[in-house]
N, C-alpha and C. Protein backbone atom coordinates (compact mmCIF):
# COMPACT_ATOMS: atom_id res chain seq x y z
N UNK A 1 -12.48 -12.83 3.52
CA UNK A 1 -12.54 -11.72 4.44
C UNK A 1 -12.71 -12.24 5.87
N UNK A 2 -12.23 -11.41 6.85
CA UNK A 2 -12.34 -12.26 8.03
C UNK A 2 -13.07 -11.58 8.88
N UNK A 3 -13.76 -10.49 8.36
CA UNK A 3 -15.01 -10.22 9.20
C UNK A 3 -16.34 -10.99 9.03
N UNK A 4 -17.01 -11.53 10.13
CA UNK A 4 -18.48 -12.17 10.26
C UNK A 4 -18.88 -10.69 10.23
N UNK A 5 -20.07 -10.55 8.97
CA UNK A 5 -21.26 -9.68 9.24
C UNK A 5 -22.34 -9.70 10.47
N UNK A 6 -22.36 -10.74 10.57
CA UNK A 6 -23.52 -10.80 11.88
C UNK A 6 -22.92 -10.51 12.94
N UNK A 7 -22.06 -10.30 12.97
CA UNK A 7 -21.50 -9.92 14.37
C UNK A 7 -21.34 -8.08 14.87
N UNK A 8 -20.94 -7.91 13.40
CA UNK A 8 -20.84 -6.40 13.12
C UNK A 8 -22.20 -5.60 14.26
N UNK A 9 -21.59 -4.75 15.28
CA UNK A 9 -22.92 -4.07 15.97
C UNK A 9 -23.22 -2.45 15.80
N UNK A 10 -24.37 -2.76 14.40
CA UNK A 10 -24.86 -1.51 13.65
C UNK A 10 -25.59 -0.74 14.93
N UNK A 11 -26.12 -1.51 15.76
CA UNK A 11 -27.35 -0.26 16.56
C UNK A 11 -26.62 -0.20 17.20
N UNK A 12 -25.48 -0.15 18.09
CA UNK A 12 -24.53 0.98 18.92
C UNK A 12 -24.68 2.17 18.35
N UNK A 13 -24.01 2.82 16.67
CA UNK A 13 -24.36 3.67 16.17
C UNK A 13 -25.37 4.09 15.59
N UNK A 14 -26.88 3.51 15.70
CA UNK A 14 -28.19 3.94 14.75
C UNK A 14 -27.76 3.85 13.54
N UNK A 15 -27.43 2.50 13.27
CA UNK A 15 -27.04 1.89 12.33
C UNK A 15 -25.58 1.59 11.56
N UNK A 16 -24.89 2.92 11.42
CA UNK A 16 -23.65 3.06 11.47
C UNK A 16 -22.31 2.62 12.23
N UNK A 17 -21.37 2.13 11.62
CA UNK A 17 -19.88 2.18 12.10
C UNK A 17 -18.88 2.58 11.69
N UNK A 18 -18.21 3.20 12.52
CA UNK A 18 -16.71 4.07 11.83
C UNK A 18 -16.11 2.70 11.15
N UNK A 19 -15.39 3.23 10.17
CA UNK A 19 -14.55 2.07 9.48
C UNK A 19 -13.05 2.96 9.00
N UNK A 20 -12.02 2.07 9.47
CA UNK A 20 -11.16 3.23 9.85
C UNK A 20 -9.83 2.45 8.48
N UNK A 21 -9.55 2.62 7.37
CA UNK A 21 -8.58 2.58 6.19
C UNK A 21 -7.42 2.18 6.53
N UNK A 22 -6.57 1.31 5.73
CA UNK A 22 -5.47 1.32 6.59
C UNK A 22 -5.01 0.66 4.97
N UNK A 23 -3.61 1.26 4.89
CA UNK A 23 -2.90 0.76 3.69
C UNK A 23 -2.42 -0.61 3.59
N UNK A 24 -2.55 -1.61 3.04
CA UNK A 24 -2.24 -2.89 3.20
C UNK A 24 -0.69 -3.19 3.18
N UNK A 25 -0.07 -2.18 2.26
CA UNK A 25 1.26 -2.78 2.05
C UNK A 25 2.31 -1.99 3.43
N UNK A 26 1.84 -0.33 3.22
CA UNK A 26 2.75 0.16 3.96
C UNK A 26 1.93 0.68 5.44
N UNK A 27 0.90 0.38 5.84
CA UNK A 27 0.68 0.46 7.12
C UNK A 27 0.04 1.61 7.48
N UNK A 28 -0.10 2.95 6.67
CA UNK A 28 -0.41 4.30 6.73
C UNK A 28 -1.67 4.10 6.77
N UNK A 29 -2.32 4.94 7.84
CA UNK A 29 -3.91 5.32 7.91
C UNK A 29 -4.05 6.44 6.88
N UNK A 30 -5.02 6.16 6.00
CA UNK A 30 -5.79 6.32 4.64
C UNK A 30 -6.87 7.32 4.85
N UNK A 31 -7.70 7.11 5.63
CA UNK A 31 -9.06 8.24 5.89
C UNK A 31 -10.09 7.26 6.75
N UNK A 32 -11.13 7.52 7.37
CA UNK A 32 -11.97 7.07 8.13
C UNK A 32 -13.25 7.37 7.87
N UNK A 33 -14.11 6.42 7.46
CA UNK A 33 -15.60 7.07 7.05
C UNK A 33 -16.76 6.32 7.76
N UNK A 34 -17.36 6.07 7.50
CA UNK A 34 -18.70 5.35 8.07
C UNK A 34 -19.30 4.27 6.81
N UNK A 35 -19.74 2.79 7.45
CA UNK A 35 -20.34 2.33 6.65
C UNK A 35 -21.73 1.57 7.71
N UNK A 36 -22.96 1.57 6.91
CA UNK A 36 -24.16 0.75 7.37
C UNK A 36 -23.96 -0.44 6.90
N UNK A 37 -25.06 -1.67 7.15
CA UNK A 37 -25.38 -2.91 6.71
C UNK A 37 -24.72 -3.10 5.28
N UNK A 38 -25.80 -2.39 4.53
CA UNK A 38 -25.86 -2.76 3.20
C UNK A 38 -23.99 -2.57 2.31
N UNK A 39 -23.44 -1.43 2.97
CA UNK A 39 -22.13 -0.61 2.20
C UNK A 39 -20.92 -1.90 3.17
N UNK A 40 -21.05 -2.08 4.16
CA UNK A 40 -20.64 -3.42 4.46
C UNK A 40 -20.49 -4.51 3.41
N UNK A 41 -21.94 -4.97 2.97
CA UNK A 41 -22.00 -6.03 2.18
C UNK A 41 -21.71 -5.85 0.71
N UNK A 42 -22.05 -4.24 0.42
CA UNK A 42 -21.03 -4.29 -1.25
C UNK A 42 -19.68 -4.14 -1.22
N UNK A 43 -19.11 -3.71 -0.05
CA UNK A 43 -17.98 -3.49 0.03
C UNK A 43 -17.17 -4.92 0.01
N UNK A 44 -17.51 -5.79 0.69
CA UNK A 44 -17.23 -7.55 0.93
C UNK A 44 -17.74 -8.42 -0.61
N UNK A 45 -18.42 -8.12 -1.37
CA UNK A 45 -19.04 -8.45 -2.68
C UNK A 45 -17.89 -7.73 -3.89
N UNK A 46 -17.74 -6.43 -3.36
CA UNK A 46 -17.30 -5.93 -5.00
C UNK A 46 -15.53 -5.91 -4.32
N UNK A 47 -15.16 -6.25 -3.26
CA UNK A 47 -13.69 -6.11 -3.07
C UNK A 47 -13.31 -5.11 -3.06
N UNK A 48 -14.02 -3.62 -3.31
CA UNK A 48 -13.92 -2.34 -3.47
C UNK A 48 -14.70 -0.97 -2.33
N UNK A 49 -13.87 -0.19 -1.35
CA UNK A 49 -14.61 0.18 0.02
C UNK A 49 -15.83 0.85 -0.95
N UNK A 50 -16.59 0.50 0.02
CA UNK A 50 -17.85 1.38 -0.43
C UNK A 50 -18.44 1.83 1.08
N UNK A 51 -19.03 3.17 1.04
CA UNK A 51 -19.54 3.78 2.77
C UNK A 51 -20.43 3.98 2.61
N UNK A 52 -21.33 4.54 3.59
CA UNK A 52 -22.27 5.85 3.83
C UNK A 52 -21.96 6.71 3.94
N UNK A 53 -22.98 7.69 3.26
CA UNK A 53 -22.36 9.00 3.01
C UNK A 53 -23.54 9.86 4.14
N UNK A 54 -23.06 10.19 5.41
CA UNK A 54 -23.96 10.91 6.37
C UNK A 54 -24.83 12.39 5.61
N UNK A 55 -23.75 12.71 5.10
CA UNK A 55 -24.88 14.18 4.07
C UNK A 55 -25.49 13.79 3.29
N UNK A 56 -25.17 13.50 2.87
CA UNK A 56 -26.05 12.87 1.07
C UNK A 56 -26.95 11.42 1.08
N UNK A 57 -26.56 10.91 2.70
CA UNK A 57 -27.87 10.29 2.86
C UNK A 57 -27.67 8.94 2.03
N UNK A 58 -26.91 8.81 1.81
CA UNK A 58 -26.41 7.16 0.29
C UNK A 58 -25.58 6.47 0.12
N UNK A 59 -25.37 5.25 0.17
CA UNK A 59 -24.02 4.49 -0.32
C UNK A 59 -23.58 5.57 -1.30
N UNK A 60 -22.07 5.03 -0.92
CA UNK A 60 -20.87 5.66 -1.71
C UNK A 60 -19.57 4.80 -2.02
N UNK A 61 -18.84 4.64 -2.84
CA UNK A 61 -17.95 3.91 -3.49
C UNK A 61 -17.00 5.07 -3.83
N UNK A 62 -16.03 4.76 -2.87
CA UNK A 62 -14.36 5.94 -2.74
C UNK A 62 -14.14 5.79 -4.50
N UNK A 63 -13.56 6.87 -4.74
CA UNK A 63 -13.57 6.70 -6.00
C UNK A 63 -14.39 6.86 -7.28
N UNK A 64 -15.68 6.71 -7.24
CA UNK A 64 -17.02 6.95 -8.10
C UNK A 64 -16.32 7.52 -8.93
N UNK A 65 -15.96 8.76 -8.81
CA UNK A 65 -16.18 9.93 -9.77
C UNK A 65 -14.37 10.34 -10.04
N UNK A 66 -13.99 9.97 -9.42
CA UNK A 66 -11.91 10.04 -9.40
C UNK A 66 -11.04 8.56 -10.40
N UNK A 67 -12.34 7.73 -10.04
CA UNK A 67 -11.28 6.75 -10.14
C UNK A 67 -10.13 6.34 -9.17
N UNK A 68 -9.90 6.57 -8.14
CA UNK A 68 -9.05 6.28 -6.87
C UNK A 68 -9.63 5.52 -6.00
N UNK A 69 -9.93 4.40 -6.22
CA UNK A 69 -11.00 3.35 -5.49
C UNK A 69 -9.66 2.84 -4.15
N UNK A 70 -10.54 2.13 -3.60
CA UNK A 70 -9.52 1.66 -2.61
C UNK A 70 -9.85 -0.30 -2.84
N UNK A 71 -8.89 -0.78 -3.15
CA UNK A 71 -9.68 -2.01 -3.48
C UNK A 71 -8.91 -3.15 -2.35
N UNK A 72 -10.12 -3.35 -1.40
CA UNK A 72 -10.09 -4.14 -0.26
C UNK A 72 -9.13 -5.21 -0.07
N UNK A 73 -8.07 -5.42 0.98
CA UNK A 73 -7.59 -7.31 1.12
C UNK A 73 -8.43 -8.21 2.38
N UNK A 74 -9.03 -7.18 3.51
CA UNK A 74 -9.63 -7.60 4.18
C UNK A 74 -10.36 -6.43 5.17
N UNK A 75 -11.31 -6.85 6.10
CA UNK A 75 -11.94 -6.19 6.85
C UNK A 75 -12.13 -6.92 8.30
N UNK A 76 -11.69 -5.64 9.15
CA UNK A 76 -11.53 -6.94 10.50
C UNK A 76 -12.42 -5.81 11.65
N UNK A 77 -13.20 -6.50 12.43
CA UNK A 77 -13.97 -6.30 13.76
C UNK A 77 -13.00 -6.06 14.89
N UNK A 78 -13.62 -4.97 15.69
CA UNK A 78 -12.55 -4.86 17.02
C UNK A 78 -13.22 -5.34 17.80
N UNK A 79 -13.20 -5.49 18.90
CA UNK A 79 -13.07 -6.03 20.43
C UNK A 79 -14.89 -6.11 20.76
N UNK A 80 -15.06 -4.84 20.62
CA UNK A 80 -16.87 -4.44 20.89
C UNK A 80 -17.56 -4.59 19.94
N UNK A 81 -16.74 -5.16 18.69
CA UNK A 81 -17.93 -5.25 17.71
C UNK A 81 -18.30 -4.20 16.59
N UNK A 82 -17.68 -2.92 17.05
CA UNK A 82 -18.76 -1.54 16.59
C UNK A 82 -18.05 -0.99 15.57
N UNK A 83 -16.86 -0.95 15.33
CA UNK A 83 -15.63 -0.45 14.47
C UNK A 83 -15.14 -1.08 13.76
N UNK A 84 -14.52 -1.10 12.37
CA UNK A 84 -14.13 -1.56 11.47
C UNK A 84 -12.75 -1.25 10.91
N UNK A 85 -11.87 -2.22 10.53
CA UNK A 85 -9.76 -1.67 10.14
C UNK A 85 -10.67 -2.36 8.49
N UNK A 86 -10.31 -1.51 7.47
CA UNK A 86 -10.27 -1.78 6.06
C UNK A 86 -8.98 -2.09 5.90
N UNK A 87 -8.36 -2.73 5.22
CA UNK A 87 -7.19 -2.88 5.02
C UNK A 87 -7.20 -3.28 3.26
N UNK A 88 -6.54 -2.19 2.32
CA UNK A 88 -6.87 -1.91 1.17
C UNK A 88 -5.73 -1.44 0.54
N UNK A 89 -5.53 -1.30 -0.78
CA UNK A 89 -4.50 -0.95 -1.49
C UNK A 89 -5.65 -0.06 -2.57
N UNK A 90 -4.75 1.18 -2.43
CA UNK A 90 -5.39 2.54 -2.69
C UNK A 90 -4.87 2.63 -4.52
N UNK A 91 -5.88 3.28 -5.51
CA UNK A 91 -5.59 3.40 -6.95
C UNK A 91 -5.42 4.93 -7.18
N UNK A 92 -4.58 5.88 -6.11
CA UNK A 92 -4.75 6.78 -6.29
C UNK A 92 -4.38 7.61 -4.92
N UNK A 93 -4.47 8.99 -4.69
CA UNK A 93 -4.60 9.50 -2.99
C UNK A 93 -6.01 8.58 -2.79
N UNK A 94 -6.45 8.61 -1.69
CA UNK A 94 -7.57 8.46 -0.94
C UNK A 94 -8.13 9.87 -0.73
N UNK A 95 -7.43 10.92 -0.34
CA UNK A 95 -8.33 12.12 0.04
C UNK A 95 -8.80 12.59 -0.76
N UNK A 96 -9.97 13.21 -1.15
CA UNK A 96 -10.25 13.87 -1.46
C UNK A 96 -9.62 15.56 -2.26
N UNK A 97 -9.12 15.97 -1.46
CA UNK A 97 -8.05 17.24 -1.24
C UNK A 97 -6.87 16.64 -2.09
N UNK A 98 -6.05 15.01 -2.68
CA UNK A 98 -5.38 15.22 -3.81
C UNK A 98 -4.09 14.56 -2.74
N UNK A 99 -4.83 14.69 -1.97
CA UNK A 99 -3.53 13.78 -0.39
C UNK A 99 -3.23 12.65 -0.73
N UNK A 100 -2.10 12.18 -0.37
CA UNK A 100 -2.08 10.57 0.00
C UNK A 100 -2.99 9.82 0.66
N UNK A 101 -3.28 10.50 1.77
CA UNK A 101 -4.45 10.29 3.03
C UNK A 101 -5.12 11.42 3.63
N UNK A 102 -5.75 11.07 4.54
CA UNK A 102 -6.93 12.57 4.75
C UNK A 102 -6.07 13.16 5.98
N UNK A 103 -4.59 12.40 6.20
CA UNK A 103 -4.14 13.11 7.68
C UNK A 103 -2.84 14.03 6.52
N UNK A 104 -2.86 13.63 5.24
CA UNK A 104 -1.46 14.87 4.62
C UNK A 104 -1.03 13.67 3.86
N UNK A 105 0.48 14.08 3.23
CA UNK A 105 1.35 13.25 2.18
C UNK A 105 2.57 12.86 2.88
N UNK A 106 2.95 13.61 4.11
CA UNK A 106 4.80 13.33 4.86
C UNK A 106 3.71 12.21 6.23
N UNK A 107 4.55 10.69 6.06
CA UNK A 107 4.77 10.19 6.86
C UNK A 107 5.11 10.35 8.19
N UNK A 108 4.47 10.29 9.15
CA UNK A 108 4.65 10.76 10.57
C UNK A 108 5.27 10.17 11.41
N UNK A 109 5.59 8.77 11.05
CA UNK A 109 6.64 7.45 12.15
C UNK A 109 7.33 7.12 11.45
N UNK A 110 8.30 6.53 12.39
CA UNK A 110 9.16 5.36 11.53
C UNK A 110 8.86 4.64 10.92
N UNK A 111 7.53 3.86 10.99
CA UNK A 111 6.88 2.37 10.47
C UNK A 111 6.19 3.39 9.20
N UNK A 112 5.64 4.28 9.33
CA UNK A 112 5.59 4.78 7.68
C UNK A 112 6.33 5.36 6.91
N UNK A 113 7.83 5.42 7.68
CA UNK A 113 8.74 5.87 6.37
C UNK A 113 9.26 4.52 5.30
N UNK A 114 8.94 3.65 6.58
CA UNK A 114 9.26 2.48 6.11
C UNK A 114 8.56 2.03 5.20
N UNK A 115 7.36 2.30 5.17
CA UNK A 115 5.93 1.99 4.37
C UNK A 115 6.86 2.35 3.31
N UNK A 116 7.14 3.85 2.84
CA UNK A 116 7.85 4.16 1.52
C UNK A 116 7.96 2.87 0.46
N UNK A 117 9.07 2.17 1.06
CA UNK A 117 9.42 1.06 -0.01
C UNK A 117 7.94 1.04 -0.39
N UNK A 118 6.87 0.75 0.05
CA UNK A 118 5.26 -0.32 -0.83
C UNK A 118 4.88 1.06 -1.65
N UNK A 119 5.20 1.91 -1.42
CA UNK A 119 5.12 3.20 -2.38
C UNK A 119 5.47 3.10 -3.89
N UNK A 120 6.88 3.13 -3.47
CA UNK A 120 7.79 2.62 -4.35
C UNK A 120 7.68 1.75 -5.18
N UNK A 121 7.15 0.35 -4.51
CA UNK A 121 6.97 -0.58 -5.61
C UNK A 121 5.97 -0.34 -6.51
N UNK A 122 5.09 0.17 -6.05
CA UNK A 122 3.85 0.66 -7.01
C UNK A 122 4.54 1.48 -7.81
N UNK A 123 4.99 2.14 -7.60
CA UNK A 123 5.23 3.37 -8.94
C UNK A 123 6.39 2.08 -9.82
N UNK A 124 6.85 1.77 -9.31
CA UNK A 124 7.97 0.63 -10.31
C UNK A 124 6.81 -0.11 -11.05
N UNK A 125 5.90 -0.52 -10.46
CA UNK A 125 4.95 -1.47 -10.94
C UNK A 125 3.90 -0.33 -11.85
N UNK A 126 4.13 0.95 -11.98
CA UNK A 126 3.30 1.64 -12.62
C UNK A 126 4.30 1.74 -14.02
N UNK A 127 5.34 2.01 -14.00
CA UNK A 127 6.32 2.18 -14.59
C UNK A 127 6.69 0.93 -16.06
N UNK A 128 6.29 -0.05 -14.84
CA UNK A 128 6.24 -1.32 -15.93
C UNK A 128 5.49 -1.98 -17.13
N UNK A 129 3.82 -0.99 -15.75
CA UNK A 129 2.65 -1.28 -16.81
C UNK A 129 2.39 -0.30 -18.26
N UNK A 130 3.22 0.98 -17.87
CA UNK A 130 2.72 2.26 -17.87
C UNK A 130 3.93 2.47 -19.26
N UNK A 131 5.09 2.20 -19.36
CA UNK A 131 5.97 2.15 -19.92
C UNK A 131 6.44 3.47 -20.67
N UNK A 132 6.45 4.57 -19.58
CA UNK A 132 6.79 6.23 -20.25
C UNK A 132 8.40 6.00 -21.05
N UNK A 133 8.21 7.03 -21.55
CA UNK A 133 9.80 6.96 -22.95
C UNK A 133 11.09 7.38 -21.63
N UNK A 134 10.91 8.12 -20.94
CA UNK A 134 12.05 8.54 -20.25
C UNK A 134 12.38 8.05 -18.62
N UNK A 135 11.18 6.97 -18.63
CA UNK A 135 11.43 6.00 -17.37
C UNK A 135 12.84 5.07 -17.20
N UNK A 136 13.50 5.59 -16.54
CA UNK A 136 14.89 4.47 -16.62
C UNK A 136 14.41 2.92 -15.84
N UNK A 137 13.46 3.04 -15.66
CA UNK A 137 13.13 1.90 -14.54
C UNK A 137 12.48 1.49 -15.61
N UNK A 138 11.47 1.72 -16.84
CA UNK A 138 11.09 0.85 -17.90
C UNK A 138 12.03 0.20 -18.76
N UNK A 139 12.60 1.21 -19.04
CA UNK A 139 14.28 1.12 -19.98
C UNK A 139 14.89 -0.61 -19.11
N UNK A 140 15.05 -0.07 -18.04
CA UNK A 140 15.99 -1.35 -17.43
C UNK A 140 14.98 -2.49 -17.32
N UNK A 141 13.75 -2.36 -17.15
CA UNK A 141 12.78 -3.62 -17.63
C UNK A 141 13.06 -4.28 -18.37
N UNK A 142 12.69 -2.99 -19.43
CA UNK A 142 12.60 -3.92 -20.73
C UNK A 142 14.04 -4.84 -21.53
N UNK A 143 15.33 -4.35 -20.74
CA UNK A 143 16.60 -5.12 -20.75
C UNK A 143 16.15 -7.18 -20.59
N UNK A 144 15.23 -7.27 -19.66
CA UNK A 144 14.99 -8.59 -19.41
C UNK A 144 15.72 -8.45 -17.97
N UNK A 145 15.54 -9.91 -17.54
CA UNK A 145 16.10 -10.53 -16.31
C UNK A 145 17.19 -10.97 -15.91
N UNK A 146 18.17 -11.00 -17.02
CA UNK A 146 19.43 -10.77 -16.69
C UNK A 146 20.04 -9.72 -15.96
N UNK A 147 19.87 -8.50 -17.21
CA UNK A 147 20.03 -7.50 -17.34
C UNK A 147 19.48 -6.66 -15.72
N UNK A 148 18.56 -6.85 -15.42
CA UNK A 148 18.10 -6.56 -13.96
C UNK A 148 18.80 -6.95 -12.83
N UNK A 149 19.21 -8.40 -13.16
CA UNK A 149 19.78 -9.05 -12.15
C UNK A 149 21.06 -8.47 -11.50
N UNK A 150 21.58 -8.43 -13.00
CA UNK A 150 23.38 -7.83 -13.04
C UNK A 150 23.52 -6.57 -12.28
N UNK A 151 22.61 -5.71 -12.42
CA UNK A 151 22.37 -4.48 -11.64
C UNK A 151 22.38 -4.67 -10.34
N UNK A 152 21.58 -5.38 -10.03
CA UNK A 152 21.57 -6.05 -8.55
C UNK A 152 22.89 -6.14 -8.03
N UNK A 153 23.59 -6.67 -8.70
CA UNK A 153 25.28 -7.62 -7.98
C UNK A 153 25.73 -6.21 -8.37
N UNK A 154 25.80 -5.33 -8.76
CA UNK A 154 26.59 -4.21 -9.15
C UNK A 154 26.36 -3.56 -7.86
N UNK A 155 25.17 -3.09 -7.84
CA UNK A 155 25.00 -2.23 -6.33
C UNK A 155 25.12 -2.93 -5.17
N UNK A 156 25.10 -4.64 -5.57
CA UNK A 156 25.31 -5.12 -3.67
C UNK A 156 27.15 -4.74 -3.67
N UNK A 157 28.11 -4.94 -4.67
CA UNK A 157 29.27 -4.69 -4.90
C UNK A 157 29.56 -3.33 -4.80
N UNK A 158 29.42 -2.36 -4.69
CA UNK A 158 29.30 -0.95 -4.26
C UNK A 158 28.55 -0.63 -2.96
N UNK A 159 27.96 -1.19 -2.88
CA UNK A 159 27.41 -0.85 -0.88
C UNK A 159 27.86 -1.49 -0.31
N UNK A 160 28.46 -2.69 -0.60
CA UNK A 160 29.55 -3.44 0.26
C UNK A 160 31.08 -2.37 0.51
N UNK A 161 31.46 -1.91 -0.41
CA UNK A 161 32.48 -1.25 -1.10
C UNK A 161 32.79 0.12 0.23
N UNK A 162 31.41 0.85 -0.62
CA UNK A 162 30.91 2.12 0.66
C UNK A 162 31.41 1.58 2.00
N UNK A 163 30.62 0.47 2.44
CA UNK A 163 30.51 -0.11 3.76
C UNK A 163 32.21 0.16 4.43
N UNK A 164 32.95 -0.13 3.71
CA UNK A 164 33.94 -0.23 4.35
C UNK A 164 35.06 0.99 3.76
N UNK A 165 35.05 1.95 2.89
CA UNK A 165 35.72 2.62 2.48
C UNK A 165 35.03 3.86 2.78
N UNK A 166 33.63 4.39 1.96
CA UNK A 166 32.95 5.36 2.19
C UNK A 166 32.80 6.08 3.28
N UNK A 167 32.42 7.16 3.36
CA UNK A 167 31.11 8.18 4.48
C UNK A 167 29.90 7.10 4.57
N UNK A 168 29.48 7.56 5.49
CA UNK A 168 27.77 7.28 5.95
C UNK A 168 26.94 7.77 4.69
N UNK A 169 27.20 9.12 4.80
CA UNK A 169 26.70 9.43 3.46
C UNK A 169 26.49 8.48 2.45
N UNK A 170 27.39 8.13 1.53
CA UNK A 170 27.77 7.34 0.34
C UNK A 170 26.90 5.82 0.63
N UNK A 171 27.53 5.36 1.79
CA UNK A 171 26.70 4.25 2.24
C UNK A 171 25.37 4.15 1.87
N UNK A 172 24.63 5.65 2.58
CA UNK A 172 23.36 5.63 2.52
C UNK A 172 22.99 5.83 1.36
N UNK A 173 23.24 6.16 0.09
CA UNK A 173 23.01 6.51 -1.13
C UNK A 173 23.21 5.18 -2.04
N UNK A 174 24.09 4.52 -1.59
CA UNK A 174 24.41 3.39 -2.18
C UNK A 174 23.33 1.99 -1.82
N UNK A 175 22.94 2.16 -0.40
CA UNK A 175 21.99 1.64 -0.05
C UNK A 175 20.79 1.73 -0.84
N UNK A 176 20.37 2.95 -1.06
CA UNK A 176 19.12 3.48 -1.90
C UNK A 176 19.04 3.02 -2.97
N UNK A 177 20.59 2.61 -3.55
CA UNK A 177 20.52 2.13 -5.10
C UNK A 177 20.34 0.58 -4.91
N UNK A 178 20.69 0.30 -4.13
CA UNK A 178 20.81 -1.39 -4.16
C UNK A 178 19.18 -1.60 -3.66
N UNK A 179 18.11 -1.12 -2.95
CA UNK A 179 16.97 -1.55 -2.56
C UNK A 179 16.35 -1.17 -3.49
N UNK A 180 16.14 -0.45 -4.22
CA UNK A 180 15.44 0.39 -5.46
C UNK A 180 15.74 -0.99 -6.62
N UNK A 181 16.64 -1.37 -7.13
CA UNK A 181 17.09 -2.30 -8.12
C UNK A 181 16.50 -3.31 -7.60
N UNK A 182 16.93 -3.81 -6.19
CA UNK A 182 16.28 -4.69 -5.46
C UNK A 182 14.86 -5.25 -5.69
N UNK A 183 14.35 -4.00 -6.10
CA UNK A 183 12.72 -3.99 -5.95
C UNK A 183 12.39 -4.14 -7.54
N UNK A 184 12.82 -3.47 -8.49
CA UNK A 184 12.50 -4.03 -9.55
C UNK A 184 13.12 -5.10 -10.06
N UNK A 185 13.91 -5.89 -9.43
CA UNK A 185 14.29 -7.06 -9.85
C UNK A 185 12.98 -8.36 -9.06
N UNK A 186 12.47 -8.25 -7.98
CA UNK A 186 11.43 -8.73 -7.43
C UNK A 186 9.82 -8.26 -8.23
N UNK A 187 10.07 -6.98 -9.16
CA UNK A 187 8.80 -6.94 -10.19
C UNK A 187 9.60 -7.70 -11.52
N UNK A 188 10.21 -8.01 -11.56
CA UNK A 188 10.80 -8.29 -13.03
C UNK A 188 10.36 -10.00 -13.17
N UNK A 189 10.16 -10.21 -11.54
CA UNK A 189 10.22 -11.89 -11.03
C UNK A 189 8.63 -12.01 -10.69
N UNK A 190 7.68 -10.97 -11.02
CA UNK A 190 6.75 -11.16 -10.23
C UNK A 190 6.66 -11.25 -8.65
N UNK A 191 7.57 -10.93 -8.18
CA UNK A 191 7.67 -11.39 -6.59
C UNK A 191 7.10 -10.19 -5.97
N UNK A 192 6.34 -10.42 -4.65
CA UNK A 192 5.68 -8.81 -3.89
C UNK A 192 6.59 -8.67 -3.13
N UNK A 193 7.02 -7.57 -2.59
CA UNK A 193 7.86 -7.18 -1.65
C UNK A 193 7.15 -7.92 -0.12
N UNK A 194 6.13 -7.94 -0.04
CA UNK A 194 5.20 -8.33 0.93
C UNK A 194 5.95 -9.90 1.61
N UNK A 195 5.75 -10.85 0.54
CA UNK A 195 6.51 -11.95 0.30
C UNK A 195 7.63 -12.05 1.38
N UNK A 196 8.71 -10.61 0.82
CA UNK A 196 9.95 -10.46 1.53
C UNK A 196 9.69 -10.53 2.92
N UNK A 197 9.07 -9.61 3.35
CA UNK A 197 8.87 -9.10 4.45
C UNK A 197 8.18 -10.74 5.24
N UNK A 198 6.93 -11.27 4.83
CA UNK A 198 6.70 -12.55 5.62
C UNK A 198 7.78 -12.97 5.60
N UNK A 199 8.87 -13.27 4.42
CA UNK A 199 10.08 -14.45 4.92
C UNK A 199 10.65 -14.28 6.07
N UNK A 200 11.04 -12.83 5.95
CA UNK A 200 11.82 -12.44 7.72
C UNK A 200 11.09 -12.52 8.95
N UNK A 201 9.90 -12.11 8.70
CA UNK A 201 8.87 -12.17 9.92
C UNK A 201 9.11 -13.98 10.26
N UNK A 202 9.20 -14.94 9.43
CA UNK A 202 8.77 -16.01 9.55
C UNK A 202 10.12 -16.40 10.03
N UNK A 203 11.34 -16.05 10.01
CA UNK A 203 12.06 -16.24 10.82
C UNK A 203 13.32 -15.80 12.11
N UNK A 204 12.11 -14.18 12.35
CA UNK A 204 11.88 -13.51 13.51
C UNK A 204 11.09 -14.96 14.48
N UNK A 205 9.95 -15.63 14.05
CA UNK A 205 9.00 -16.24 14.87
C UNK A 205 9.92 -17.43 15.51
């Protein structure tokens, strides 16, 4: 984790600091709560957010009673010390209310429609673990890694196709099929989409 506790500055707030959620894969703000000393240090111990709860007066652990924990990749300090970015991958909505997040379920920017794909992979990756009878995305799992692969070259061979014959339309639909396959061929490999994304970043730099 790359927050220093000792640095953390509880008496700005009489003990408290906002600690503000943030989705690890796709970037979406999650909900914002408050944590003291102690919900700090289980939260950094159990890998799992845990807050203060200002009414009820008590540590709290998102999730307790739902099962929708938020289970931590890191926690980072801002500038003054006083505020906290969770950065977590959510087992569930985060809100309360049954939301994705405590701001609603429709993405509000570009950079969170984009998020979508880390959506996505989760439910592929739910799909895999989860293995429902009428999942075509289990079905094509359980084909093996060939069988995944081949799909792959099928839809890059049809959005190429689109590209130059099709509507925009078609394009864009064809697109959808080739990143979707895309993505369970990268769960089929174990690979995170995350992965993807550093490769390009790394040679953006």
């Amino acid at each position: 984790m790359s927050v220093d506790l000792n640095k953390v500055d509880f008496d700005k707030g009489a003990g408290l600091v906002p600690a503000i959620v943030q989705d690890a894969d796709s970037g979406s703000v999650l909900m914002m709560a408050y944590m003291n000393r102690e919900a700090l240090e289980q939260t950094l111990a159990r890998r799992r957010a845990v807050f203060y709860s200002r009414s009820k007066q008590r540590l709290w652990e998102k999730g307790e009673t739902t099962g929708h924990t938020l289970d931590v990749v890191d926690v980072l300090v801002d500038c003054d010390n006083d505020t906290l970015l969770v950065t977590a991958r959510p087992r569930g909505p985060a809100c309360h209310n049954g939301t994705l997040t405590c701001f609603g379920d429709e993405p509000r920017t570009a950079a969170a429609s984009i998020g979508f794909l880390a959506k996505l992979e989760g439910v592929i990756a739910q799909r895999a673990s989860e293995k429902p009878d009428a999942s075509y995305t289990a079905k094509l799992l359980a084909k093996g890694l060939n069988k995944v692969a081949q799909k792959v070259g099928e839809e890059g061979v049809e959005t190429a196709l689109a590209g130059v014959n099709e509507s925009d339309q078609k394009l864009v639909e064809e697109s959808a099929d080739l990143i979707y396959h895309l993505l369970v061929l990268l769960r089929a490999r174990g690979v995170k989409l995350g992965q993807v994304v550093r490769q390009l970043e790394s040679r953006h730099k």
